[in-house]
N, C-alpha and C. Protein backbone atom coordinates (compact mmCIF):
# COMPACT_ATOMS: atom_id res chain seq x y z
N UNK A 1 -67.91 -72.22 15.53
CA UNK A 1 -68.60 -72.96 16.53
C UNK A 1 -69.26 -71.97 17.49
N UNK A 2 -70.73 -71.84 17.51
CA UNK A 2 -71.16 -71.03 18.54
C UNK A 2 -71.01 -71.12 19.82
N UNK A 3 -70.91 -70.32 21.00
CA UNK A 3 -71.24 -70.63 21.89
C UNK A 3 -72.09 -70.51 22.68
N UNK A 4 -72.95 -71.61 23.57
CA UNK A 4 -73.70 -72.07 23.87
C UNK A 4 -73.87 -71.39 25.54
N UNK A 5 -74.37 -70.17 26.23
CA UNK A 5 -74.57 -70.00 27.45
C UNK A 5 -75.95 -69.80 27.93
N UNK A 6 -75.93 -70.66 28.81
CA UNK A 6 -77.70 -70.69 29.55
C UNK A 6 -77.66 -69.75 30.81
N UNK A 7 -78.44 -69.15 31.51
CA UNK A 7 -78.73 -68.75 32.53
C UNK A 7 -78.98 -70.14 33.67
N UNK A 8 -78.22 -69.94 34.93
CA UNK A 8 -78.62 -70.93 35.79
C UNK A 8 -79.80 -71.00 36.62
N UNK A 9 -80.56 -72.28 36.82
CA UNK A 9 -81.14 -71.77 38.04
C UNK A 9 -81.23 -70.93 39.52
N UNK A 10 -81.81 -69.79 39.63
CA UNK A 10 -81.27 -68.96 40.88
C UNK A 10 -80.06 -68.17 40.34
N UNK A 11 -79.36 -67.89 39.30
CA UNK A 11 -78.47 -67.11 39.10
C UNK A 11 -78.64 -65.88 38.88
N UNK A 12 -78.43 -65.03 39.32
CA UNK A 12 -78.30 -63.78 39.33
C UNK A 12 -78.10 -63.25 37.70
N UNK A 13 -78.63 -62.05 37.44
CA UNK A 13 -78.37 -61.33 35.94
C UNK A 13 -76.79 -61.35 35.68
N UNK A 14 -76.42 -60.38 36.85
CA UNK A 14 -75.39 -59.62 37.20
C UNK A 14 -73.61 -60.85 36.54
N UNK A 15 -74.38 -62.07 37.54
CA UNK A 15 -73.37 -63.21 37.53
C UNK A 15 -73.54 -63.65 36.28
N UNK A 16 -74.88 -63.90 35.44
CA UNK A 16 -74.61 -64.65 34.37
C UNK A 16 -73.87 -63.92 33.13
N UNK A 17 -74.11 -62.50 33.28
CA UNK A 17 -72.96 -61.37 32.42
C UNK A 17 -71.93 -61.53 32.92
N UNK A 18 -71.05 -61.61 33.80
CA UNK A 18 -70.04 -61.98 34.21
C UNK A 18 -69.61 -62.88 33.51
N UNK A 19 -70.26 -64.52 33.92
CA UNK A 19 -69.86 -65.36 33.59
C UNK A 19 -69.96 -65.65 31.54
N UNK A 20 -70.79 -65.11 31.19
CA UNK A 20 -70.74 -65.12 29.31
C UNK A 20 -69.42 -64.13 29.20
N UNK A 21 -69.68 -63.47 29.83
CA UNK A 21 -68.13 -62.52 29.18
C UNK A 21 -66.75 -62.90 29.50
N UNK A 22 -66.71 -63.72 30.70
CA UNK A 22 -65.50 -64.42 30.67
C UNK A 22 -65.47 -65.50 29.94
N UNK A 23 -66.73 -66.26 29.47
CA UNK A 23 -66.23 -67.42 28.35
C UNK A 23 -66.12 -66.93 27.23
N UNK A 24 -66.74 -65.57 26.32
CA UNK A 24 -66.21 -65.40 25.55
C UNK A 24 -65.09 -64.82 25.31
N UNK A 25 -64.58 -64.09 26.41
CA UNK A 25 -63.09 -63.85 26.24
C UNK A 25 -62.38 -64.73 26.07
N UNK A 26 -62.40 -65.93 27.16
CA UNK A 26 -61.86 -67.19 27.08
C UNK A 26 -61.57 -68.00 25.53
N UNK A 27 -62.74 -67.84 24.88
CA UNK A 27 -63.06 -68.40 23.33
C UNK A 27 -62.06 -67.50 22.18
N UNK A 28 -61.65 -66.58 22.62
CA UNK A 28 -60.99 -66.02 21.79
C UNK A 28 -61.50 -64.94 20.68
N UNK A 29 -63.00 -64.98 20.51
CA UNK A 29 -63.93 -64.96 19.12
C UNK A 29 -63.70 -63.03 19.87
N UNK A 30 -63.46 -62.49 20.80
CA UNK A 30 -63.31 -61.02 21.10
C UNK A 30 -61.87 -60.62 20.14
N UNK A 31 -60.76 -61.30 20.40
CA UNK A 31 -59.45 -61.20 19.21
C UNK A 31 -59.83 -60.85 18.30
N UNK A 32 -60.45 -61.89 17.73
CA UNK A 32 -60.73 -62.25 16.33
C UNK A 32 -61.67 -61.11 15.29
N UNK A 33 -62.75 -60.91 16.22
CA UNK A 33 -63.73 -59.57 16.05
C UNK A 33 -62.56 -58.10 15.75
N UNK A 34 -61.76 -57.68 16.63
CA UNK A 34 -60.98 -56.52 16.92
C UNK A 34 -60.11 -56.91 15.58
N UNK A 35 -59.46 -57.60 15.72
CA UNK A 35 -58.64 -57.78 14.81
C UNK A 35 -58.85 -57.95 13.49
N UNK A 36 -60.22 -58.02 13.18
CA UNK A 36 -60.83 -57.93 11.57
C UNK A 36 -61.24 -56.76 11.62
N UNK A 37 -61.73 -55.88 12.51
CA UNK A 37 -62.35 -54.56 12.40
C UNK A 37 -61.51 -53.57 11.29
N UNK A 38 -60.42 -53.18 11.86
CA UNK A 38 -60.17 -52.68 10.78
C UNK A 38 -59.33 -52.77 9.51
N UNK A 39 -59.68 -54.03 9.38
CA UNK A 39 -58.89 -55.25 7.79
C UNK A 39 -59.14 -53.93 6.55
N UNK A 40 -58.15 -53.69 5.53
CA UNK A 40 -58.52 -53.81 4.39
C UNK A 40 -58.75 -54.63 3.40
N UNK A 41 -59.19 -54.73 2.35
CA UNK A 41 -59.19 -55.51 1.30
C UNK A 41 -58.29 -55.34 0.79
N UNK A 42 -57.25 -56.36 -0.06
CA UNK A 42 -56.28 -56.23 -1.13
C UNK A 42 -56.68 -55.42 -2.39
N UNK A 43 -55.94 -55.02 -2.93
CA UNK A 43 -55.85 -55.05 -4.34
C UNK A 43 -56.47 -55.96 -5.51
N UNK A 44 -57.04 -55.95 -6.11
CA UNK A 44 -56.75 -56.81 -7.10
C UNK A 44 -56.10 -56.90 -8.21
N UNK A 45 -55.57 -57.34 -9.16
CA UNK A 45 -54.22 -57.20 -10.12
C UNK A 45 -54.48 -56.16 -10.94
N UNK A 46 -55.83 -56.14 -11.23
CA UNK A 46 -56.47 -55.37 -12.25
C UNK A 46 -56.27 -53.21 -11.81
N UNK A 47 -56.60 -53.56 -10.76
CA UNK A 47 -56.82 -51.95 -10.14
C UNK A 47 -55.09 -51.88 -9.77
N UNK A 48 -54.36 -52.63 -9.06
CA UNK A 48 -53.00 -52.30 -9.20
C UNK A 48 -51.87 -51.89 -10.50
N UNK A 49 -52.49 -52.57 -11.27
CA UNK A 49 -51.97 -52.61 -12.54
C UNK A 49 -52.60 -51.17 -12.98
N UNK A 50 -53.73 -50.64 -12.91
CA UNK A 50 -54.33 -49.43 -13.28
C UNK A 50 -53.83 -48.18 -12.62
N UNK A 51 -53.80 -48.79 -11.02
CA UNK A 51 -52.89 -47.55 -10.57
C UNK A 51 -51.45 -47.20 -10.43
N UNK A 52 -50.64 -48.55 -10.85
CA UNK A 52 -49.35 -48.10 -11.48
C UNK A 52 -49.07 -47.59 -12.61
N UNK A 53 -49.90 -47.43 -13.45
CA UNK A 53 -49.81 -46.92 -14.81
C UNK A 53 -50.34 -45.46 -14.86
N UNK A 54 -51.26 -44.89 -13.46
CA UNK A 54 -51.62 -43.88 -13.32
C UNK A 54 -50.45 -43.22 -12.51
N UNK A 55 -49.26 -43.82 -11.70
CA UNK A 55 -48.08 -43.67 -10.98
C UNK A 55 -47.09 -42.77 -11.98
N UNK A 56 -47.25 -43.91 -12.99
CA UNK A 56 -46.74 -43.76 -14.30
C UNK A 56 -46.50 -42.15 -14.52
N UNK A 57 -47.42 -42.37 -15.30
CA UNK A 57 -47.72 -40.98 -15.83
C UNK A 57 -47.89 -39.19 -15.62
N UNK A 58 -48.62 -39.63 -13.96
CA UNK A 58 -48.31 -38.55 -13.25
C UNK A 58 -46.75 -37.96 -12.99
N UNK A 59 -45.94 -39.44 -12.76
CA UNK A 59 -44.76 -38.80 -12.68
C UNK A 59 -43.92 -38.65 -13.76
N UNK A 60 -44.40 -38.59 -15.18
CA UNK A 60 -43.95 -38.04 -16.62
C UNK A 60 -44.18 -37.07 -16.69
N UNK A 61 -45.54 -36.50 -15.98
CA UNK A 61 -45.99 -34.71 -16.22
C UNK A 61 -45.01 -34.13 -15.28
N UNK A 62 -45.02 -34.76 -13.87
CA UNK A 62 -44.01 -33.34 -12.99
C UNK A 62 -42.86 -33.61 -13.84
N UNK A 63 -42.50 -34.66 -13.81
CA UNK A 63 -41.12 -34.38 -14.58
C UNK A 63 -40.54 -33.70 -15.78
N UNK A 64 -41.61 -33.40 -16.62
CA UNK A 64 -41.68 -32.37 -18.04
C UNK A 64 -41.72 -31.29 -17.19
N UNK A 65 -43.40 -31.16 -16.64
CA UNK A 65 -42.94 -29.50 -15.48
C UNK A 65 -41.91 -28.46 -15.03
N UNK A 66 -41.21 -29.85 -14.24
CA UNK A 66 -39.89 -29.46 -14.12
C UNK A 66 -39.08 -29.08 -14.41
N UNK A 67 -38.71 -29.84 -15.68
CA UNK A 67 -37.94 -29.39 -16.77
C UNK A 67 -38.36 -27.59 -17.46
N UNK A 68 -39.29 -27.73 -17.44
CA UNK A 68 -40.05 -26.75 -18.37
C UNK A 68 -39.60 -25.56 -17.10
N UNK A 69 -39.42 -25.73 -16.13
CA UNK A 69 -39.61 -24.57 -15.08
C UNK A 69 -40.84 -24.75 -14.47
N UNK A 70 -41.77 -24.91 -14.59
CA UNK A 70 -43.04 -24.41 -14.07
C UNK A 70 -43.43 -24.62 -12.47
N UNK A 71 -42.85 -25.69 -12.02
CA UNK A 71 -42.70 -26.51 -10.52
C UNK A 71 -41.75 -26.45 -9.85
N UNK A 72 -41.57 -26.80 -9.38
CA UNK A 72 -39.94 -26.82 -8.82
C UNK A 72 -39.74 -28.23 -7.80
């Protein structure tokens, strides 16, 4: 739902920034902005599934490594 602010007759610049910025604080839509800023995206099954299997494997090589001596 947008919101809707007019300038009044005779109102000052100064006051009508004032007054938009306290209704949109009021509106909540400042939360909402901040709080999506820095969202990630999920996973999807496909790339999880790809990078557990890359989890996988990496940790089959240190673990031969290891064995072998080469790492510690």
């Amino acid at each position: 739902m947008p919101l809707i602010v007019t300038k009044k007759q005779k109102e000052s610049t100064g006051a009508f920034l004032r007054r938009f910025s306290r209704v949109v604080q009021q509106s909540g839509i400042l939360m909402r902005v901040r709080a999506f800023r820095y969202r990630t995206r999920s996973a999807s099954p496909r790339i999880e599934k790809k990078n557990a299997i890359h989890r996988m494997t990496r940790r089959k090589e240190t673990d031969k490594l290891r064995k072998l001596g080469k790492i510690e």
